[in-house]
Protein backbone atom coordinates (compact mmCIF):
# COMPACT_ATOMS: atom_id res chain seq x y z
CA UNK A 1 -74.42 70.54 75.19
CA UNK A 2 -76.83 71.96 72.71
CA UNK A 3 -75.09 75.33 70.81
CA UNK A 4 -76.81 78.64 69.66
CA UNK A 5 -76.17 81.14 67.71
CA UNK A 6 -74.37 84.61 69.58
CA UNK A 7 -76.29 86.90 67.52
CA UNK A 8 -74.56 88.90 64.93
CA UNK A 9 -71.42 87.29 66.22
CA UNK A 10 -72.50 84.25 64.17
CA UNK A 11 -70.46 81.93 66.56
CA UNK A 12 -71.55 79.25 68.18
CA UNK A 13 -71.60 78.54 71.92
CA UNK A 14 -72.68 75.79 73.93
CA UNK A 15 -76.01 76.83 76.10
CA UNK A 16 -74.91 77.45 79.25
CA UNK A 17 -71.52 79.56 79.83
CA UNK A 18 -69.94 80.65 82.63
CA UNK A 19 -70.00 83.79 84.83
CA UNK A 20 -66.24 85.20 85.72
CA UNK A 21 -67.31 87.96 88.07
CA UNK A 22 -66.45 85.31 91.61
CA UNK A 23 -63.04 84.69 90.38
CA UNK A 24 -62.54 88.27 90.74
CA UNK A 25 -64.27 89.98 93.31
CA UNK A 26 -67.44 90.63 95.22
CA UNK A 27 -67.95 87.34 96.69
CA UNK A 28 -65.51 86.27 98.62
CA UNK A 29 -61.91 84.96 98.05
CA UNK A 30 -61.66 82.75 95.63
CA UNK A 31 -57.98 81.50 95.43
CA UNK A 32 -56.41 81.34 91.85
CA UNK A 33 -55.89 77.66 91.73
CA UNK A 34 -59.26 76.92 92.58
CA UNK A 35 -60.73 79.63 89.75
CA UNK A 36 -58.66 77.81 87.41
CA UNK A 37 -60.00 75.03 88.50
CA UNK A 38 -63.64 75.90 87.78
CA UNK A 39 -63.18 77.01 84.37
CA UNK A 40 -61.08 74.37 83.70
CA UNK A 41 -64.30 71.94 84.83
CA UNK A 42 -66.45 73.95 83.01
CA UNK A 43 -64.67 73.42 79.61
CA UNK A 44 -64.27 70.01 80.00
CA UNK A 45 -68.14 70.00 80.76
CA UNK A 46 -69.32 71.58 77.53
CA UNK A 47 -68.93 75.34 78.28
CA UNK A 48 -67.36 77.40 75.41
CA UNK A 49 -68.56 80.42 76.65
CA UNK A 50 -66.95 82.83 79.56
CA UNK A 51 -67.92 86.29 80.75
CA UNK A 52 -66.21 88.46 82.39
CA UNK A 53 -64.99 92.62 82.83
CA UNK A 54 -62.44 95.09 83.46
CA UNK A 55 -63.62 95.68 86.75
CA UNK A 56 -64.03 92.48 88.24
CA UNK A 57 -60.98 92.39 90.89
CA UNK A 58 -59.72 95.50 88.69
CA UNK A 59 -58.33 93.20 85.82
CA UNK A 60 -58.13 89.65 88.20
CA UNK A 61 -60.63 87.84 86.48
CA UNK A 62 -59.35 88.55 82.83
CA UNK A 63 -56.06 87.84 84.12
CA UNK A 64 -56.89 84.51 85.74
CA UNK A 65 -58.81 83.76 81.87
CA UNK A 66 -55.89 84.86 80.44
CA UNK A 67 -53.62 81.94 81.47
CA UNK A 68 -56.23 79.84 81.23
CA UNK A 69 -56.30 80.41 77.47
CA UNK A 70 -52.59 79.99 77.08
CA UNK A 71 -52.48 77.05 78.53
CA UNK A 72 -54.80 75.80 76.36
CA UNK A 73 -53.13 77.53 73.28
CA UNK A 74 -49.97 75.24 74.13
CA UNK A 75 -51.58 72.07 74.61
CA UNK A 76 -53.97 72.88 71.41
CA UNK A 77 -56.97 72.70 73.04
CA UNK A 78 -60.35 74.58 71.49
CA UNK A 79 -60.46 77.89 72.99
CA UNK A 80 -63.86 79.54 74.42
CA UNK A 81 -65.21 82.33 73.11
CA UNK A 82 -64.53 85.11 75.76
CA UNK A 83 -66.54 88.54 76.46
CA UNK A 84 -65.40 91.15 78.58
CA UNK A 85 -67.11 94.38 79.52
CA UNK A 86 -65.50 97.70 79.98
CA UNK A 87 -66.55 101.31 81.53
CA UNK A 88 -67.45 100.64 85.36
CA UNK A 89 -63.27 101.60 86.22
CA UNK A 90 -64.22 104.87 85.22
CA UNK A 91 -66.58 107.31 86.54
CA UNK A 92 -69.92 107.09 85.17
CA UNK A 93 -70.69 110.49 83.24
CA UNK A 94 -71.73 109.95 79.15
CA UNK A 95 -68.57 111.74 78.67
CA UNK A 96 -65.96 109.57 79.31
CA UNK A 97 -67.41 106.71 76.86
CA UNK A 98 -65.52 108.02 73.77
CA UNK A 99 -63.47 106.88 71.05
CA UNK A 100 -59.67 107.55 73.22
CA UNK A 101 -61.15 105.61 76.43
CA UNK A 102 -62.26 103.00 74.59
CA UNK A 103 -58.98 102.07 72.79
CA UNK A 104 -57.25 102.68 75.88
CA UNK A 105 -59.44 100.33 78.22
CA UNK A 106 -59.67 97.90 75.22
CA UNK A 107 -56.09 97.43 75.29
CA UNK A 108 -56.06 97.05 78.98
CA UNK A 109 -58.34 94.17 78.17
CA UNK A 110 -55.71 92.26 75.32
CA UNK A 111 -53.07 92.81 77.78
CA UNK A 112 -54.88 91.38 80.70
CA UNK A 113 -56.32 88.44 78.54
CA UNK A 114 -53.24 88.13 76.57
CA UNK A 115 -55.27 88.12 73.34
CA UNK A 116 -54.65 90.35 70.05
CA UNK A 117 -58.42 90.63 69.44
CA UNK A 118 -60.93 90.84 71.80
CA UNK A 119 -63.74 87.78 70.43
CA UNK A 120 -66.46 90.34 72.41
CA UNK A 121 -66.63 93.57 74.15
CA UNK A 122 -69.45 95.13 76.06
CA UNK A 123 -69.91 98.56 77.39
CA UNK A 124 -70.92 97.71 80.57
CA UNK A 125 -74.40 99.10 82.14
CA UNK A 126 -73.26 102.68 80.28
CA UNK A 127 -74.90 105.86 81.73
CA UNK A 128 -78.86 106.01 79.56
CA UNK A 129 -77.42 108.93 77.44
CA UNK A 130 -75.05 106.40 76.05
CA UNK A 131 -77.89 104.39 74.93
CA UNK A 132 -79.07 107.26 72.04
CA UNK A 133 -74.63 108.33 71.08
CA UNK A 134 -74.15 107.82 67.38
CA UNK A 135 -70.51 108.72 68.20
CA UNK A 136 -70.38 105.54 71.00
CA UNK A 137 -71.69 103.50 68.56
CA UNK A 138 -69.17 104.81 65.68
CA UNK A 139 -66.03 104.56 67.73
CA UNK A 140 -67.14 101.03 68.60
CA UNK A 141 -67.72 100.22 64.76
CA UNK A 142 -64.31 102.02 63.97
CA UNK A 143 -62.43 98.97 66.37
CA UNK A 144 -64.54 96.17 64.85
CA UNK A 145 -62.93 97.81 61.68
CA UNK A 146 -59.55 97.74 62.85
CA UNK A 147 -59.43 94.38 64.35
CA UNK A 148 -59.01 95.13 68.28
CA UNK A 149 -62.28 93.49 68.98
CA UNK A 150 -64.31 90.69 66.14
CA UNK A 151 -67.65 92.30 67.59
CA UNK A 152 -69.49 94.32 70.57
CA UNK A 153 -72.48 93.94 72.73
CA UNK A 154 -73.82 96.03 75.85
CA UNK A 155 -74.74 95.09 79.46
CA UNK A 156 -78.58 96.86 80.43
CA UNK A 157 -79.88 96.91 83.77
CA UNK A 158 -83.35 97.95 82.40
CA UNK A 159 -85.71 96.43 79.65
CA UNK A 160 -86.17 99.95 78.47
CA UNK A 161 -82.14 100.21 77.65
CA UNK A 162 -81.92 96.36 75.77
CA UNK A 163 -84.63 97.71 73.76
CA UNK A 164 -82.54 101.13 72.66
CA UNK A 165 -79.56 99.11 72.76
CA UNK A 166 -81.12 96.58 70.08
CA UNK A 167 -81.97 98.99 67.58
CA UNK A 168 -78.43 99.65 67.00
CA UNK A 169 -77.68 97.78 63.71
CA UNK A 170 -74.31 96.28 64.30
CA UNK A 171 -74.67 95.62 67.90
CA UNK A 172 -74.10 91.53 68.27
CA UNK A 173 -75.30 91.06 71.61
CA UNK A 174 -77.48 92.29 74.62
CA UNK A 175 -76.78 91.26 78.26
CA UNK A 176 -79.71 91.48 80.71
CA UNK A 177 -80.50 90.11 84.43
CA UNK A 178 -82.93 87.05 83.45
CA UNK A 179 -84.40 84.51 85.88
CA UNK A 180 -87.85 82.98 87.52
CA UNK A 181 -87.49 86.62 89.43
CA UNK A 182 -86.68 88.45 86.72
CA UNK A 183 -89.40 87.83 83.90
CA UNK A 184 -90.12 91.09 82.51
CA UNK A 185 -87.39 90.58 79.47
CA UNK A 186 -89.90 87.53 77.90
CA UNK A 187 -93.01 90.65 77.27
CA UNK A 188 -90.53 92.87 74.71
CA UNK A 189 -87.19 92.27 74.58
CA UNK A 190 -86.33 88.88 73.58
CA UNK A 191 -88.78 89.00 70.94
CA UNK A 192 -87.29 92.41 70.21
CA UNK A 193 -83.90 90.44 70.31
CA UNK A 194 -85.00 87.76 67.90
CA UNK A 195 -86.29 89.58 65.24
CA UNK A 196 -82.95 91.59 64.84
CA UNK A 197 -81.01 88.81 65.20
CA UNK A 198 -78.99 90.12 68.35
CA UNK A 199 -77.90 87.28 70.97
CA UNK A 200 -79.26 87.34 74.50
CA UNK A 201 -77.10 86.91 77.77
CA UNK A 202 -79.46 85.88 80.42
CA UNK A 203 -76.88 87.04 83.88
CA UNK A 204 -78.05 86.35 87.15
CA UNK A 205 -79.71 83.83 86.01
CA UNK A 206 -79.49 82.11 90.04
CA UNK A 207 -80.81 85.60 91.63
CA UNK A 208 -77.16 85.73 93.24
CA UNK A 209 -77.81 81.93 94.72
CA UNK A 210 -81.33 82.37 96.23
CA UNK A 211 -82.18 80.01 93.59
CA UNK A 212 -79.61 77.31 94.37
CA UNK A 213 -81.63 77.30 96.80
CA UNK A 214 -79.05 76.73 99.64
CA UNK A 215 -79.59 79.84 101.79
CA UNK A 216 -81.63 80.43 104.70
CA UNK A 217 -83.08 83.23 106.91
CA UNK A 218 -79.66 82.21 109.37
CA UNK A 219 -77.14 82.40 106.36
CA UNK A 220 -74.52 84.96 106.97
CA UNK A 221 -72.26 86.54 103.58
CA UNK A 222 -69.11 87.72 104.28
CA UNK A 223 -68.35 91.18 104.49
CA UNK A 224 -66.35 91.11 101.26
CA UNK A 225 -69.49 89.56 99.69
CA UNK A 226 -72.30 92.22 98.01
CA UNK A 227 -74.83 90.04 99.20
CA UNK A 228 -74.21 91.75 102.43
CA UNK A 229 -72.61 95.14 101.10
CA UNK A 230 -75.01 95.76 98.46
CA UNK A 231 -78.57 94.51 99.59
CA UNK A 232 -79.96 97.82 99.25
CA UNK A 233 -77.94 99.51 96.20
CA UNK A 234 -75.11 101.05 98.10
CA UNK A 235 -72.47 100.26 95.95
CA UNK A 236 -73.90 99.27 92.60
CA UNK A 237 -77.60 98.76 91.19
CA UNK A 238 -79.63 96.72 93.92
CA UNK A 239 -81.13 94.57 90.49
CA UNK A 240 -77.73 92.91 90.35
CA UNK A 241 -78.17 91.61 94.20
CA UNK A 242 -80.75 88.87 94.77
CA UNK A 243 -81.85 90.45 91.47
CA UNK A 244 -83.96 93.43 93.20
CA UNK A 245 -85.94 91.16 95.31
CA UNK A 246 -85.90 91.49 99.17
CA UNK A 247 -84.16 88.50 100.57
CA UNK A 248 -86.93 87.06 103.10
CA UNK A 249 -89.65 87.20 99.71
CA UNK A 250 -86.78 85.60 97.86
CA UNK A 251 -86.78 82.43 100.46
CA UNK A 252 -90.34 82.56 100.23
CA UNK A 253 -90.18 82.64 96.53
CA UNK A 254 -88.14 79.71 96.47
CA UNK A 255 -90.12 77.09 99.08
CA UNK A 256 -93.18 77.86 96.62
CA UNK A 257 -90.72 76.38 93.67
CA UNK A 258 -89.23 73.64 95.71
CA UNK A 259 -92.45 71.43 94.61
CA UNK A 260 -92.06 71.83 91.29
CA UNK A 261 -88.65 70.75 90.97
CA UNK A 262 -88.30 67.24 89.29
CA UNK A 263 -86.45 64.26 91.49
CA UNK A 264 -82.68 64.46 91.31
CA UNK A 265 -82.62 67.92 90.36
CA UNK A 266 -81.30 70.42 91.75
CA UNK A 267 -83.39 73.79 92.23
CA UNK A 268 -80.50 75.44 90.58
CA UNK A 269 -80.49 73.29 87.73
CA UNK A 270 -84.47 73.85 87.28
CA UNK A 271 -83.84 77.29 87.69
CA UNK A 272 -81.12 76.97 84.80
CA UNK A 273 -83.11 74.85 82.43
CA UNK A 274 -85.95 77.37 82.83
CA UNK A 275 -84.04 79.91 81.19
CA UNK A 276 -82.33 77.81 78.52
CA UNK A 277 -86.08 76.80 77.40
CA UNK A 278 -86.56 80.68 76.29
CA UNK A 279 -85.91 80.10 72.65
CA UNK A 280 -84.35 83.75 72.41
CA UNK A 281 -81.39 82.74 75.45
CA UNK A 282 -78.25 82.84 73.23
CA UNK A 283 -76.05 81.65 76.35
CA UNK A 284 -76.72 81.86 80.31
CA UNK A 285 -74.11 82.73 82.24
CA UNK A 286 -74.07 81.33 86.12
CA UNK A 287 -71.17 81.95 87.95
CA UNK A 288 -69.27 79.34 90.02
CA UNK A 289 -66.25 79.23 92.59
CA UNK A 290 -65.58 75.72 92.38
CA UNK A 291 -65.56 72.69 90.27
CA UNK A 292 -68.03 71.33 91.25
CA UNK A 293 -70.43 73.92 90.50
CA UNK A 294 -69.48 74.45 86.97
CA UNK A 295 -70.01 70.72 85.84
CA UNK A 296 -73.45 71.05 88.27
CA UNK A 297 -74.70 74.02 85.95
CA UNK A 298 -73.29 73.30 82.96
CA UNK A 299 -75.37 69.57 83.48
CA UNK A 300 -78.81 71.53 83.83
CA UNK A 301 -78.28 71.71 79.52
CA UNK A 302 -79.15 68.28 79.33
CA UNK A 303 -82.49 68.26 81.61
CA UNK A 304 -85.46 67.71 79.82
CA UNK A 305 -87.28 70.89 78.88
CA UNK A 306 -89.87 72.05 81.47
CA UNK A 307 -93.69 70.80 80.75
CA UNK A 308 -96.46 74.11 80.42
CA UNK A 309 -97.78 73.54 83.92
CA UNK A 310 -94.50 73.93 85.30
CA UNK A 311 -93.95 77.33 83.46
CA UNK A 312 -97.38 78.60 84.38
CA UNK A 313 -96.54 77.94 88.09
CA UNK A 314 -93.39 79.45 88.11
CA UNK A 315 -95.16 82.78 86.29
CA UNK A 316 -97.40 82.39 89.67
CA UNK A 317 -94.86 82.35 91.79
CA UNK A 318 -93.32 86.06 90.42
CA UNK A 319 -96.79 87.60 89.94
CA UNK A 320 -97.85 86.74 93.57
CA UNK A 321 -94.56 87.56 95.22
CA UNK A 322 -91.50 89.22 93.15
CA UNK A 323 -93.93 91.11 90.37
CA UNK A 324 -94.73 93.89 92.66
CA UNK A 325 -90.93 94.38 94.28
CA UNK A 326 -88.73 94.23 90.60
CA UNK A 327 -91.32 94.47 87.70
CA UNK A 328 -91.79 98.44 87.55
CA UNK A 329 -88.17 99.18 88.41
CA UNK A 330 -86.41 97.39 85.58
């Protein structure tokens, strides 16, 4: 799998990573033998690269990482580079992101992962006053400094906030929702991105699955799923479900990119490689609940890049249909 740079991390990680937030929560049950499972198939496919948060099953997800990594500590297996995200457990007022929380939810972190040092940390989409704190951005400096975490990123919902967030000089990394429905990020940010030298997380990068492709008007989510909870914001920012778009545009979205998918691809996969050919992508991050998913994505690395009449049709796609529901609001 090709590797890029993680911004001012200066690591290296392959591509494509993998999303933690299903083995935790909000889409289903995923049993802890079969999230090991995944990222064990993901690792052995390439992956070096995991995401995941506090919040996700309230600590589950780091936890199930967490024995992941020391089992691979024993057997001395390479270890992935691992980013968490902290400050959704808490309510969401500018106040509580200070220097006291942040030690204290960092630690939660290390315990939960079972790691001395975090490898990345990222507030996670922090109320916009948060975006212009020189005391935020201190207190995270002060635990680079002291070795709790090797480096720190942030999680955006809005182009407007990566572009703040990037003009803070030590921040490594920005996180943003980026996919063929999402393509406002390729006008300012990840050139913005570039030039500084900050890594780019493309999340969502499947539009919660309407770009596998699998779903129908008929499909049916589980009530433990936000797919059905959250398809109009109720519990968290709508942008993160189906990425903002309204679910019957988002199947008509997707028949229009059916035809442009290569033989013995997967739509997925196309709608993977699409975002690994944006030069600025540092890693993408698609989540998985089984095995067979991960080594699926983490394959889409090795697809040929997509030709310039294949990118101009997909920008047709949004500007016709998914332009007018997301582009204004994020």
């Amino acid at each position: 799998m090709e590797n890029r740079t993680l911004g001012r991390t200066g690591r290296k990680v392959g591509v494509i990573g993998l999303g933690a937030w299903q083995l935790g929560a909000d889409w289903g049950r995923v049993d802890e033998a079969d999230a090991l499972g995944t990222l064990d198939a993901a690792l052995e496919s390439g992956v070096s690269f995991i995401d995941t948060a506090d919040e996700y099953g309230d600590g589950r997800s780091e936890q199930i990482i967490g024995r992941l990594l020391r089992s691979r500590a024993r057997s001395g297996a390479a270890l992935p580079t691992v980013a968490t995200k902290m400050g959704r457990r808490a309510p969401q007022v500018a106040a509580n992101y200070n220097a006291a929380n942040f030690r204290v939810w960092i630690d939660r972190s290390r315990r939960n992962l079972g790691v001395e040092r975090l490898d990345l940390m990222q507030l996670h989409c922090p109320p916009p006053e948060v975006y212009f704190s020189d005391e935020v951005f201190d207190a995270l400096d002060a635990l680079v400094e002291c070795g709790a975490i090797a480096a720190y990123g942030i999680s955006v919902r809005s182009c407007d906030q990566a572009l703040a967030a990037i003009r803070r000089p030590n921040l490594a990394t920005v996180q943003l929702v980026l996919n063929a429905f999402r393509l406002k990020p390729l006008e300012q940010v990840l050139p913005a991105a570039a030039a500084a030298g900050v890594g780019v997380v493309a999340r969502v990068p499947l539009a919660s699955g309407l770009l596998s492709g699998r779903y129908t008007a008929a499909t049916v989510f589980g009530a433990d799923d936000h797919r059905t909870y959250n398809r109009r914001g109720e519990s968290f920012d709508v942008g993160e479900t189906f990425s903002g778009v309204d679910f019957a545009t988002g199947l008509e979205a997707v028949e229009r990119l059916r035809p442009l998918v290569p033989e013995g691809v997967a739509l997925a996969q196309f709608a993977l490689r699409w975002i690994v050919d944006q030069e600025a992508v540092s890693v993408v991050i698609p989540g998985a609940r089984n095995a067979g998913q991960a080594r699926a994505n983490a394959a889409a690395a090795a697809l040929a890049p997509l030709d310039r009449d294949t990118l101009r049709a997909v920008q047709e796609v949004y500007d016709e249909l998914i332009r007018p529901q997301v582009h204004h609001r994020w």
